[in-house]
N, C-alpha and C. Protein backbone atom coordinates (compact mmCIF):
# COMPACT_ATOMS: atom_id res chain seq x y z
N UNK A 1 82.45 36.91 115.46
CA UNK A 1 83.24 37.30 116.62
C UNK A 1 84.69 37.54 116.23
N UNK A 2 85.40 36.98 115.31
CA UNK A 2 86.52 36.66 114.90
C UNK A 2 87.13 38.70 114.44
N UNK A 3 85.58 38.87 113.19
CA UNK A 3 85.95 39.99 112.69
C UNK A 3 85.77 41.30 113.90
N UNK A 4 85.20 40.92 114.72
CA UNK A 4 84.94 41.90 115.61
C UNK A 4 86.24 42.43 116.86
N UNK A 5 86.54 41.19 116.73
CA UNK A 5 88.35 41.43 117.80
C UNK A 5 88.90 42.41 117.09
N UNK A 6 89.70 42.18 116.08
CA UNK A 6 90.52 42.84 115.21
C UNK A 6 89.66 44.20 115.29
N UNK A 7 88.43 44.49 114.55
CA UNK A 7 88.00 45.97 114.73
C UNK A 7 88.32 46.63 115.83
N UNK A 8 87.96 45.75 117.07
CA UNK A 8 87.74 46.37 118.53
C UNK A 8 89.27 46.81 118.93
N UNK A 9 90.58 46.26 118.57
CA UNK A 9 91.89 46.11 119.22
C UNK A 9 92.28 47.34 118.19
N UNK A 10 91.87 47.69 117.10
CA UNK A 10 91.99 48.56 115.80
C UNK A 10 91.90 49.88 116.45
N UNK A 11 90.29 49.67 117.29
CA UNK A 11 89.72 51.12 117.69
C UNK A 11 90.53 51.18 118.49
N UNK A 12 91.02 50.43 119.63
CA UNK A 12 91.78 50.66 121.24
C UNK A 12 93.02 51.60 120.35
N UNK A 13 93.66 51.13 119.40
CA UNK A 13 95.04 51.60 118.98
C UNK A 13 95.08 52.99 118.63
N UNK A 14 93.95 53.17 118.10
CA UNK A 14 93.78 54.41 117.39
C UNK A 14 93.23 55.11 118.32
N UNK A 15 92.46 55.10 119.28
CA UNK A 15 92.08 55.81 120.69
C UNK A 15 93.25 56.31 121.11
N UNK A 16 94.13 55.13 121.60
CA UNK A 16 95.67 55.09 122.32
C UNK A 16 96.22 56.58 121.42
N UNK A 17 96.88 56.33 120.37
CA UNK A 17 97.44 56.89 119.55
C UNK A 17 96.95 58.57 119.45
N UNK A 18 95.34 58.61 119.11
CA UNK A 18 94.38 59.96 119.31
C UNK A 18 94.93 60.52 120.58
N UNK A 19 95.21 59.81 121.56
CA UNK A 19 94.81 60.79 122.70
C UNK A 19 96.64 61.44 123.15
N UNK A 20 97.90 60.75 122.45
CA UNK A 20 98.96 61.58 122.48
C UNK A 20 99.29 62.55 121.65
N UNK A 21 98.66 62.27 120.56
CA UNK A 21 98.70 62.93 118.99
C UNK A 21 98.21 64.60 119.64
N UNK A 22 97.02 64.47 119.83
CA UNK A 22 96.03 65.47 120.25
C UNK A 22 96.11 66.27 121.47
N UNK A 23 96.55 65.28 122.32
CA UNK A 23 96.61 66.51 123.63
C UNK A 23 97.60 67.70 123.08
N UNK A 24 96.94 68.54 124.11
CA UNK A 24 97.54 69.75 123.54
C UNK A 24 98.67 69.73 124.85
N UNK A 25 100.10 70.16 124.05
CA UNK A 25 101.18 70.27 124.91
C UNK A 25 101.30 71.30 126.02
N UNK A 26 101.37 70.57 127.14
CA UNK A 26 101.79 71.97 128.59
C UNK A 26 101.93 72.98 128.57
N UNK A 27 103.52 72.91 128.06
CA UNK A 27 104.41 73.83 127.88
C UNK A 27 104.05 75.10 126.89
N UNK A 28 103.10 74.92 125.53
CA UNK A 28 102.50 75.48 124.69
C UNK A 28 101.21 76.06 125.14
N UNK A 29 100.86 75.62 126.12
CA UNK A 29 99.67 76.08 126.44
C UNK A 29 99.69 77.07 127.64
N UNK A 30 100.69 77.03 128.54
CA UNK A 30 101.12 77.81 129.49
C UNK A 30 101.64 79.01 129.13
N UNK A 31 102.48 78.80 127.95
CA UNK A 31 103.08 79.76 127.26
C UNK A 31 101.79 80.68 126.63
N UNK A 32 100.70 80.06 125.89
CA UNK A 32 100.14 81.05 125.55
C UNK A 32 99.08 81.79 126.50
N UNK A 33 98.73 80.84 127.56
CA UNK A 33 98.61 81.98 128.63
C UNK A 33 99.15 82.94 129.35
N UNK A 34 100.46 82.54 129.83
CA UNK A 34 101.28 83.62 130.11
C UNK A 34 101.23 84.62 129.03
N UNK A 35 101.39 84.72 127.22
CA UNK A 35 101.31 85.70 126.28
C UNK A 35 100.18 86.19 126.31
N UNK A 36 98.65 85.64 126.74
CA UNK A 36 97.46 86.15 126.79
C UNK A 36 97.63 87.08 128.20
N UNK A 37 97.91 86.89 128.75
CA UNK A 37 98.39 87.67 130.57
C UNK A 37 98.76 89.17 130.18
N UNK A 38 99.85 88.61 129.80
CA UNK A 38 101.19 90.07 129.39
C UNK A 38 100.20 90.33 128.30
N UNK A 39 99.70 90.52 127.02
CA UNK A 39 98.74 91.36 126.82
C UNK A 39 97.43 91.87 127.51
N UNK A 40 97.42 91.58 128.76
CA UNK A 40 96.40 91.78 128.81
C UNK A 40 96.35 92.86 129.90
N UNK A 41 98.05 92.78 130.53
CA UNK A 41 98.35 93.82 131.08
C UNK A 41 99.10 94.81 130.79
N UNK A 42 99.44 95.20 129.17
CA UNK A 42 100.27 96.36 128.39
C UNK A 42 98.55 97.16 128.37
N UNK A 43 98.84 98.05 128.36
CA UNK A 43 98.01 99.04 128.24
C UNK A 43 98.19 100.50 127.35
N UNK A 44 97.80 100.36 126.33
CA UNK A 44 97.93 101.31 125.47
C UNK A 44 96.47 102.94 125.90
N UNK A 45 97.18 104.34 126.33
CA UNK A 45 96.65 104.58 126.77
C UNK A 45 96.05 105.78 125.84
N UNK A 46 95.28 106.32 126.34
CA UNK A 46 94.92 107.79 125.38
C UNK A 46 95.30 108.75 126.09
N UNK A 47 95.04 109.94 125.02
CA UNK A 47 96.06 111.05 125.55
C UNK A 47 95.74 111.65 126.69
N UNK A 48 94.29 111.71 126.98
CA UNK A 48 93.88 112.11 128.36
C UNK A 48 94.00 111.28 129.57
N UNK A 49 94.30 109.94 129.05
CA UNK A 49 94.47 108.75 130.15
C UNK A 49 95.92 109.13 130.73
N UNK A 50 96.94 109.62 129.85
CA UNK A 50 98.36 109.33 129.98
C UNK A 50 98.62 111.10 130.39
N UNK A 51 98.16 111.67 130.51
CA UNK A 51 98.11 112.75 131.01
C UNK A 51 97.63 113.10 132.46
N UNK A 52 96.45 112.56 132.68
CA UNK A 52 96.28 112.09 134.45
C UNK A 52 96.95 111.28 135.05
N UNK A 53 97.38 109.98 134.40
CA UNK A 53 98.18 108.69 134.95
C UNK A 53 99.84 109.61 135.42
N UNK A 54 100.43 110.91 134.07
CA UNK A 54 101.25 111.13 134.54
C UNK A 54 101.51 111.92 135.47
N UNK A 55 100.51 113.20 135.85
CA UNK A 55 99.96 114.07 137.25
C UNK A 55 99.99 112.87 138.44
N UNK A 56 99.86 112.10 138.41
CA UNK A 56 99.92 111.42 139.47
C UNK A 56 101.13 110.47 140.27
N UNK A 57 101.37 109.99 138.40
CA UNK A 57 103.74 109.22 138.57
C UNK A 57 103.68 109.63 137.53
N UNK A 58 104.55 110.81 137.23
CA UNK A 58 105.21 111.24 136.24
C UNK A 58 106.09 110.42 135.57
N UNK A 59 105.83 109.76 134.12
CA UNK A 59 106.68 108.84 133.21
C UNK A 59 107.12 110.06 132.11
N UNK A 60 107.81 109.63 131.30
CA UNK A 60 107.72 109.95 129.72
C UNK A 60 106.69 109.40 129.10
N UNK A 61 106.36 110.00 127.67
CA UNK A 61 105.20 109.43 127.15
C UNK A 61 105.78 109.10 125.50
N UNK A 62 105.33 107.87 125.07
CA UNK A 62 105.57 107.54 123.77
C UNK A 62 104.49 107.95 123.09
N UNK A 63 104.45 108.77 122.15
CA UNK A 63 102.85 108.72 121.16
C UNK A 63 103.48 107.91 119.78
N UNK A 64 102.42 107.33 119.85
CA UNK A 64 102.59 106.22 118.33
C UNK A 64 101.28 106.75 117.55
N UNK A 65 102.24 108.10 116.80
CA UNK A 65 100.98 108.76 115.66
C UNK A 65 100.67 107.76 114.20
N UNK A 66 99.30 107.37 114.27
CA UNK A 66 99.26 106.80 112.83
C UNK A 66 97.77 106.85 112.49
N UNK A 67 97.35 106.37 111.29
CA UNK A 67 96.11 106.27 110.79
C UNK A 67 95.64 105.03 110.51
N UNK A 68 94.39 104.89 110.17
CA UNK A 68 93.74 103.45 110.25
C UNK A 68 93.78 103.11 108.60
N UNK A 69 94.04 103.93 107.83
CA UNK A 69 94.16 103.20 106.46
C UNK A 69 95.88 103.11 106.19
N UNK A 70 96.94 103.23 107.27
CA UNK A 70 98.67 103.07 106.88
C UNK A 70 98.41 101.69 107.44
N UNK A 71 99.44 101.23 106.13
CA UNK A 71 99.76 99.45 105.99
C UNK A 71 100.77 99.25 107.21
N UNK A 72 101.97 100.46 107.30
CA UNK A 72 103.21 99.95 107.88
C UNK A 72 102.92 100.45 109.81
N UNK A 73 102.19 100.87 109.51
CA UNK A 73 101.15 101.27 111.21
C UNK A 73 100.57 100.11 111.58
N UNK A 74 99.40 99.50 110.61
CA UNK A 74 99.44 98.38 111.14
C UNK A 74 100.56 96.78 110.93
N UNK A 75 101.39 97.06 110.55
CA UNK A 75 102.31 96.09 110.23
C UNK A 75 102.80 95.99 112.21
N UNK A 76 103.01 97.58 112.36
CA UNK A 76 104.00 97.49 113.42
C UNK A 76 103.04 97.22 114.35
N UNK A 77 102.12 97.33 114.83
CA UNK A 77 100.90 96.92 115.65
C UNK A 77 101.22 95.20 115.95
N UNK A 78 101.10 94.91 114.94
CA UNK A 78 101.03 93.03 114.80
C UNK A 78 102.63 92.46 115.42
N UNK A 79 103.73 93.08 114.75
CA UNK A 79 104.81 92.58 114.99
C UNK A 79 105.81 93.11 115.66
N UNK A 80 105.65 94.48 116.09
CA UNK A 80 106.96 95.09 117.37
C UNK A 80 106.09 95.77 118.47
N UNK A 81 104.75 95.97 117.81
CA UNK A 81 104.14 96.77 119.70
C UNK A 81 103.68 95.36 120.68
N UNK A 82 103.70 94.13 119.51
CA UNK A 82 102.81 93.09 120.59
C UNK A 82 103.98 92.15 121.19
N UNK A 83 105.05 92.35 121.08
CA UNK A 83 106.69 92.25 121.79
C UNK A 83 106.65 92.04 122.57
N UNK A 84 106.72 91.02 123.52
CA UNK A 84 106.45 91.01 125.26
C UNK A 84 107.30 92.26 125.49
N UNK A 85 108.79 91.79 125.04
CA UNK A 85 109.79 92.48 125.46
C UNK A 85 109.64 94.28 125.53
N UNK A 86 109.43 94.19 124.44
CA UNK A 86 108.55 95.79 124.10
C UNK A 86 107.69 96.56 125.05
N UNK A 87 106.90 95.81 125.12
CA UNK A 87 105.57 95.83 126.11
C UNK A 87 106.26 96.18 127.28
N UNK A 88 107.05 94.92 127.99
CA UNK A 88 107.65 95.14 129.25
C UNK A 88 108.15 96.60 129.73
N UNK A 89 109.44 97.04 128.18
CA UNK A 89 109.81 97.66 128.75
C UNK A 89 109.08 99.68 128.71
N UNK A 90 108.09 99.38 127.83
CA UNK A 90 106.79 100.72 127.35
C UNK A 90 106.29 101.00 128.93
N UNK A 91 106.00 99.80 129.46
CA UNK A 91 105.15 100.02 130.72
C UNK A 91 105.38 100.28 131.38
N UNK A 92 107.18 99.76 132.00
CA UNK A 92 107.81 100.41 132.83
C UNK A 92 108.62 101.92 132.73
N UNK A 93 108.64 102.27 131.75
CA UNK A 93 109.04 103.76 131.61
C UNK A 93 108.28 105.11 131.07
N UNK A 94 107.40 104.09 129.82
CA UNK A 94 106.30 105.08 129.50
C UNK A 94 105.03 105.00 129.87
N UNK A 95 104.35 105.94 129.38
CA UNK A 95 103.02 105.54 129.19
C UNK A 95 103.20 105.48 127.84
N UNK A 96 102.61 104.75 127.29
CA UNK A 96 102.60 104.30 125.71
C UNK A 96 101.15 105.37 125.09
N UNK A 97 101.09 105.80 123.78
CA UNK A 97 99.97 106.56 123.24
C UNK A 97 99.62 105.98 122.00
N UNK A 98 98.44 105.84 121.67
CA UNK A 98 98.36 105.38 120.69
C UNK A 98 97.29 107.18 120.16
N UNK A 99 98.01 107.26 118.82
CA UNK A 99 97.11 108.61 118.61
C UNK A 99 96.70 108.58 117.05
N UNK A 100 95.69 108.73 117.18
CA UNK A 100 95.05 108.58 115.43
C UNK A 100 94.94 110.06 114.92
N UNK A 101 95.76 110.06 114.31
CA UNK A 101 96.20 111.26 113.59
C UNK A 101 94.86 112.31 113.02
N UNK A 102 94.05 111.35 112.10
CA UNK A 102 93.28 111.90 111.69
C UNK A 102 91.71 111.57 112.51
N UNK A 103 91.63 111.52 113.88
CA UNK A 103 90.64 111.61 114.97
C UNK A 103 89.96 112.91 114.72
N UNK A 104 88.36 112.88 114.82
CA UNK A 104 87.58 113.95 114.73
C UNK A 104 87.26 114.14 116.60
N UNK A 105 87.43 113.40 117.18
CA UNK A 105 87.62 114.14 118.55
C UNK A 105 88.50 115.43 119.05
N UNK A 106 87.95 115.92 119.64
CA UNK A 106 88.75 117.18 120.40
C UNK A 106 89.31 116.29 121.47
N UNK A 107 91.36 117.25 121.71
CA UNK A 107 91.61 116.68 122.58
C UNK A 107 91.96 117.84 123.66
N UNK A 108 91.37 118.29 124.60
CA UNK A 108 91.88 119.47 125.95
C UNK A 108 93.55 119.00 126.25
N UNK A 109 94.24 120.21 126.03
CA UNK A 109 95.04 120.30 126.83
C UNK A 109 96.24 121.82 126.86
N UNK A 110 96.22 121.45 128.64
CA UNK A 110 96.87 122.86 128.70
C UNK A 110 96.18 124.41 128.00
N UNK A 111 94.96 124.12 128.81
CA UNK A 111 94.32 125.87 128.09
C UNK A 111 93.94 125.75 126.75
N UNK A 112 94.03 124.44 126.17
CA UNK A 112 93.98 124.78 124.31
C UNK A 112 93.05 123.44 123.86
N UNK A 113 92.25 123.43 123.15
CA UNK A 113 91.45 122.51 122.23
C UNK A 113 91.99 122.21 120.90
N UNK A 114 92.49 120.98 120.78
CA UNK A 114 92.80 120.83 119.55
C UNK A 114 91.86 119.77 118.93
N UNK A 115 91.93 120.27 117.96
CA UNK A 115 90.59 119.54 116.88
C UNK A 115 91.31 118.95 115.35
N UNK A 116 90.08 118.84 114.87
CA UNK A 116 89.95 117.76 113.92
C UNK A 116 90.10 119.23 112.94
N UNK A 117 90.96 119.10 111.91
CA UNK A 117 90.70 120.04 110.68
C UNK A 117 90.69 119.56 109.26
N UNK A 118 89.67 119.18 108.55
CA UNK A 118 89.04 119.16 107.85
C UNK A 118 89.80 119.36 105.96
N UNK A 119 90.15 118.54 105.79
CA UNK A 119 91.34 118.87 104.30
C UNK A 119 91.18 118.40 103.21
N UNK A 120 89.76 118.15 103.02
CA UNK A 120 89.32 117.46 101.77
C UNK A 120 88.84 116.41 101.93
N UNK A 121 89.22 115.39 101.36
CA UNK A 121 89.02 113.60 101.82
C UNK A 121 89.75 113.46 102.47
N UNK A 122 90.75 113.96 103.18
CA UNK A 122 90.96 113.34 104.49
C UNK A 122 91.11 115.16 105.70
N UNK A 123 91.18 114.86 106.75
CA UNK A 123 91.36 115.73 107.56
C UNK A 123 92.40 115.07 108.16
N UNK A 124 93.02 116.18 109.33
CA UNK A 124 94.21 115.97 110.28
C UNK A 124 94.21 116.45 111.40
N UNK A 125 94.44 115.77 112.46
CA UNK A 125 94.10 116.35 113.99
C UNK A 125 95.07 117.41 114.42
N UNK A 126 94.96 118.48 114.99
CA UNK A 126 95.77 119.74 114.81
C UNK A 126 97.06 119.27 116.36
N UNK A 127 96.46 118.35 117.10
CA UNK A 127 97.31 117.59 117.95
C UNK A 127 98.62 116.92 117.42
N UNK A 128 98.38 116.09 116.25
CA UNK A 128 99.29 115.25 115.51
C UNK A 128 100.55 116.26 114.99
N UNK A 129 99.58 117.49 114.51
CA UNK A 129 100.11 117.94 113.67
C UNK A 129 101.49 119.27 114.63
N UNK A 130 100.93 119.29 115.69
CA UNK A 130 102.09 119.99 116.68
C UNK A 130 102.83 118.69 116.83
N UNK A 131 102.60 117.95 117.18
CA UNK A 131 103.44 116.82 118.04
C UNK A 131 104.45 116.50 116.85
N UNK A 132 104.45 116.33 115.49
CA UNK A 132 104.62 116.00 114.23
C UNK A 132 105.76 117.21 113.60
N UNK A 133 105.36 118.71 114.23
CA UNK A 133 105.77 119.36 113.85
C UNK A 133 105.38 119.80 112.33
N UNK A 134 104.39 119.36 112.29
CA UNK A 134 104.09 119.21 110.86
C UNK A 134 104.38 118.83 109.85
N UNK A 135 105.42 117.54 109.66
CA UNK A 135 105.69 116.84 108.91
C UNK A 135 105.35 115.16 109.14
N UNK A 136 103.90 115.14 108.19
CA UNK A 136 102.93 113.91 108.45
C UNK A 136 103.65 112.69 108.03
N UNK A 137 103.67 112.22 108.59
CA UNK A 137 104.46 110.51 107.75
C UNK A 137 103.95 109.63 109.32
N UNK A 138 103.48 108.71 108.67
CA UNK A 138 103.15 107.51 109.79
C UNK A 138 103.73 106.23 109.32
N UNK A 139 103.69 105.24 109.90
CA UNK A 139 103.41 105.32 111.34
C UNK A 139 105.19 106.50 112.01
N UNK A 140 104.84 107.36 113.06
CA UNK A 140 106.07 108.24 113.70
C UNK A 140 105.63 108.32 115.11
N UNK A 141 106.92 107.83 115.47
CA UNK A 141 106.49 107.52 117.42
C UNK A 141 107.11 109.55 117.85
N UNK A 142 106.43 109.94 118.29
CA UNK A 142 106.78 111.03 119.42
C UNK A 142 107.33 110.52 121.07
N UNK A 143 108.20 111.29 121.20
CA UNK A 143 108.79 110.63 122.55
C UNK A 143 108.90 112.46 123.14
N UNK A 144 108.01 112.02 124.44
CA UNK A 144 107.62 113.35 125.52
C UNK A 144 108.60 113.17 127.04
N UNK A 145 109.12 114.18 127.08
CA UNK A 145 109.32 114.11 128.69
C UNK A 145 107.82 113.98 129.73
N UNK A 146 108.75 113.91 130.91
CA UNK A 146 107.44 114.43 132.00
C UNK A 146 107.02 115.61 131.83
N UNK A 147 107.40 116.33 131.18
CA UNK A 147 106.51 117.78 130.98
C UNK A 147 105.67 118.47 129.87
N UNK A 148 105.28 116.79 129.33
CA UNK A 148 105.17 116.73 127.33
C UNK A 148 105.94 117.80 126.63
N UNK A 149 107.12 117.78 127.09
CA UNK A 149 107.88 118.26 126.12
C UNK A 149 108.63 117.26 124.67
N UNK A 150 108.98 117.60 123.81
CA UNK A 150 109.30 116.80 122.64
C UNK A 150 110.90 116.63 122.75
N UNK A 151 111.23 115.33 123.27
CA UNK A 151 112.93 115.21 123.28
C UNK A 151 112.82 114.82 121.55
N UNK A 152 112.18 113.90 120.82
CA UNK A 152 112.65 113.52 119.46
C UNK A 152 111.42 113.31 118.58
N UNK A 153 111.18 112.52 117.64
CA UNK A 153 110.23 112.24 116.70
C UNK A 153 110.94 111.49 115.95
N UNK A 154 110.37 110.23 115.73
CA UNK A 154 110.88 109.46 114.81
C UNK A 154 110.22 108.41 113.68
N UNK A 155 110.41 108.86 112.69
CA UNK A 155 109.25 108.67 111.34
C UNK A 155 109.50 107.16 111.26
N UNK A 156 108.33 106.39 110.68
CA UNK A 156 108.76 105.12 109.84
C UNK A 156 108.36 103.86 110.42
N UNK A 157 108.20 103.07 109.83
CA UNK A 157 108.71 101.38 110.33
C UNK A 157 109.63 101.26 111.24
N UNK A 158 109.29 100.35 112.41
CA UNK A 158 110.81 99.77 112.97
C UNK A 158 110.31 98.53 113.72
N UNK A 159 110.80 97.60 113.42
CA UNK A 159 111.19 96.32 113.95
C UNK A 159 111.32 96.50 115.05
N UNK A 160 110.97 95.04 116.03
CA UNK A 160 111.50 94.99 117.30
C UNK A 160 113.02 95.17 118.14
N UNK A 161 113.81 95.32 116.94
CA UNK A 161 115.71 95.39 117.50
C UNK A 161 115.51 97.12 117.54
N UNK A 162 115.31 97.74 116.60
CA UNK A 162 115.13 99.11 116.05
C UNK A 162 114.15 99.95 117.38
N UNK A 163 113.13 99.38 117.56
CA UNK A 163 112.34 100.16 118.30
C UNK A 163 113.09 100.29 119.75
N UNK A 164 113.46 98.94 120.68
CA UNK A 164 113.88 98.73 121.22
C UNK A 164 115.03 99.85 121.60
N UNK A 165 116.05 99.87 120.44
CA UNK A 165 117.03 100.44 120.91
C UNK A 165 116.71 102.32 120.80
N UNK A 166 115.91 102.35 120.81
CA UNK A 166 114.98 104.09 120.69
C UNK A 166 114.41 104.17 121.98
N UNK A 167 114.12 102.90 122.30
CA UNK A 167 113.36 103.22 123.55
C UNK A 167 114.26 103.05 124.85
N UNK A 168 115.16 102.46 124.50
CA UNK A 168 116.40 102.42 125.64
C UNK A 168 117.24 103.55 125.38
N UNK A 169 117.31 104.26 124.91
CA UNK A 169 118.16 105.53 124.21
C UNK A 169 116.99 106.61 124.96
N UNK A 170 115.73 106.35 124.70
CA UNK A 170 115.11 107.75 125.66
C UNK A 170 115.02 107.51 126.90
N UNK A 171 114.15 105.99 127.36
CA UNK A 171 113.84 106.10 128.61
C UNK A 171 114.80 105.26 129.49
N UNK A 172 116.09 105.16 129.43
CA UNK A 172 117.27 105.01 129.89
C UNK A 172 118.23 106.09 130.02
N UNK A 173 117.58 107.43 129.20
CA UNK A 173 117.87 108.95 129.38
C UNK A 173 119.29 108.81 128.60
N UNK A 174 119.79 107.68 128.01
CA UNK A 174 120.95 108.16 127.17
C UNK A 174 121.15 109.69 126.12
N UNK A 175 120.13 109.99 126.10
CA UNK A 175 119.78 110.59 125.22
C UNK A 175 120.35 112.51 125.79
N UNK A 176 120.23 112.61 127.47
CA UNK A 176 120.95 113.64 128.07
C UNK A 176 122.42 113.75 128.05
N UNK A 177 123.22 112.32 127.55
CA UNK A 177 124.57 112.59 127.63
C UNK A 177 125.17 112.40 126.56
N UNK A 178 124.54 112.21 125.34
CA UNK A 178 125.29 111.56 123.91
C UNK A 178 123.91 111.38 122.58
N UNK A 179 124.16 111.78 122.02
CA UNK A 179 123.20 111.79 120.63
C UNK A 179 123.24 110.55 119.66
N UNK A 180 122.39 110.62 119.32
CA UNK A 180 121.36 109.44 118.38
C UNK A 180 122.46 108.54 117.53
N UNK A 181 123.45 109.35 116.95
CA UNK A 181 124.16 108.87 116.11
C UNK A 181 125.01 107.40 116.84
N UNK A 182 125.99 108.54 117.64
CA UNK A 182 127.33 107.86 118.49
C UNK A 182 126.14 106.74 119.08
N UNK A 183 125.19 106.67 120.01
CA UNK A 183 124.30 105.87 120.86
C UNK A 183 123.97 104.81 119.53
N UNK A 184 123.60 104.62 118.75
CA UNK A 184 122.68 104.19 117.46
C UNK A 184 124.21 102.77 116.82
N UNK A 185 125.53 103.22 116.83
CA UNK A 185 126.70 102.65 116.69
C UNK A 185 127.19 101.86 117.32
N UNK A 186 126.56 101.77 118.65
CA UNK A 186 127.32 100.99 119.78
C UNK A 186 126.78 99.76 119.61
């Protein structure tokens, strides 16, 4: 009986101890629901999605041209498109695009079919390649008015400070009274 106290008061301690150690914290857990939420309401759209969505409330449209074998496409995927902040502010001004450059889908638009063309081991979607102007480099966000017209194009990597301030520069319309440079300095 003697050895059995001590075990038993051993287990109580370590129960005690288990169950503050382990709970999982509130505040951490609320938080990652709220972050599971807000992803779950950014909506990355396709080009035919963001093309009816805008016939109906005309936004600007971001296209985020890239391919599934670019490292720095998916770099930016993981660490500046999944941004609350980002997110927040994509949804409220754009429709966001995600466009795979080298897609063998046809995409309709405006009277015209653009397709998949075919370039060896790799092909290139003849969509990308207007929007692109024809100079391929990914990951490169396209930024459309309401009338998919092309206000800019902008090649490369960018961080969440970087993207940010591109996207407040178009869809804050700075971009009608002062250019990239002077705006880019402030």
């Amino acid at each position: 009986m003697k050895r059995i106290l001590p075990f038993a008061a051993l287990l109580l301690l370590a129960a005690l101890i288990f169950s503050f150690v382990v709970r999982p914290d509130k505040a951490a857990a609320e938080t990652a629901v709220e972050s599971a939420a807000a992803d779950a309401e950014f909506k990355w759209y396709t080009w035919d999605e963001a093309v009816a969505a805008s016939a109906k409330s005309p936004k600007k449209i971001m296209v985020d041209v890239y391919t599934d074998w670019c490292g720095w496409c998916k770099r930016m995927d993981k660490s500046t498109f999944s941004d609350e902040g980002v997110q927040a502010f994509l949804k409220d001004k754009f429709y966001a695009v995600k466009l795979d450059a080298e897609q063998k889908e046809d995409i309709n638009f405006r009277d015209y079919t653009f397709k998949w063309v075919d370039q060896g081991r790799r092909g290139v979607h003849e969509l990308a390649v207007q929007l692109l102007q024809g100079r391929m480099s990914y990951p490169s966000i396209v930024y459309l008015n309401e009338d998919f017209e092309i206000i800019t194009t902008s090649p490369g990597y960018k961080d969440v400070g970087g993207l940010m301030k591109e996207l407040t520069f178009i869809g804050d319309e700075h971009y009608l009274t002062t250019d990239w440079q002077q705006y880019s300095q402030q």
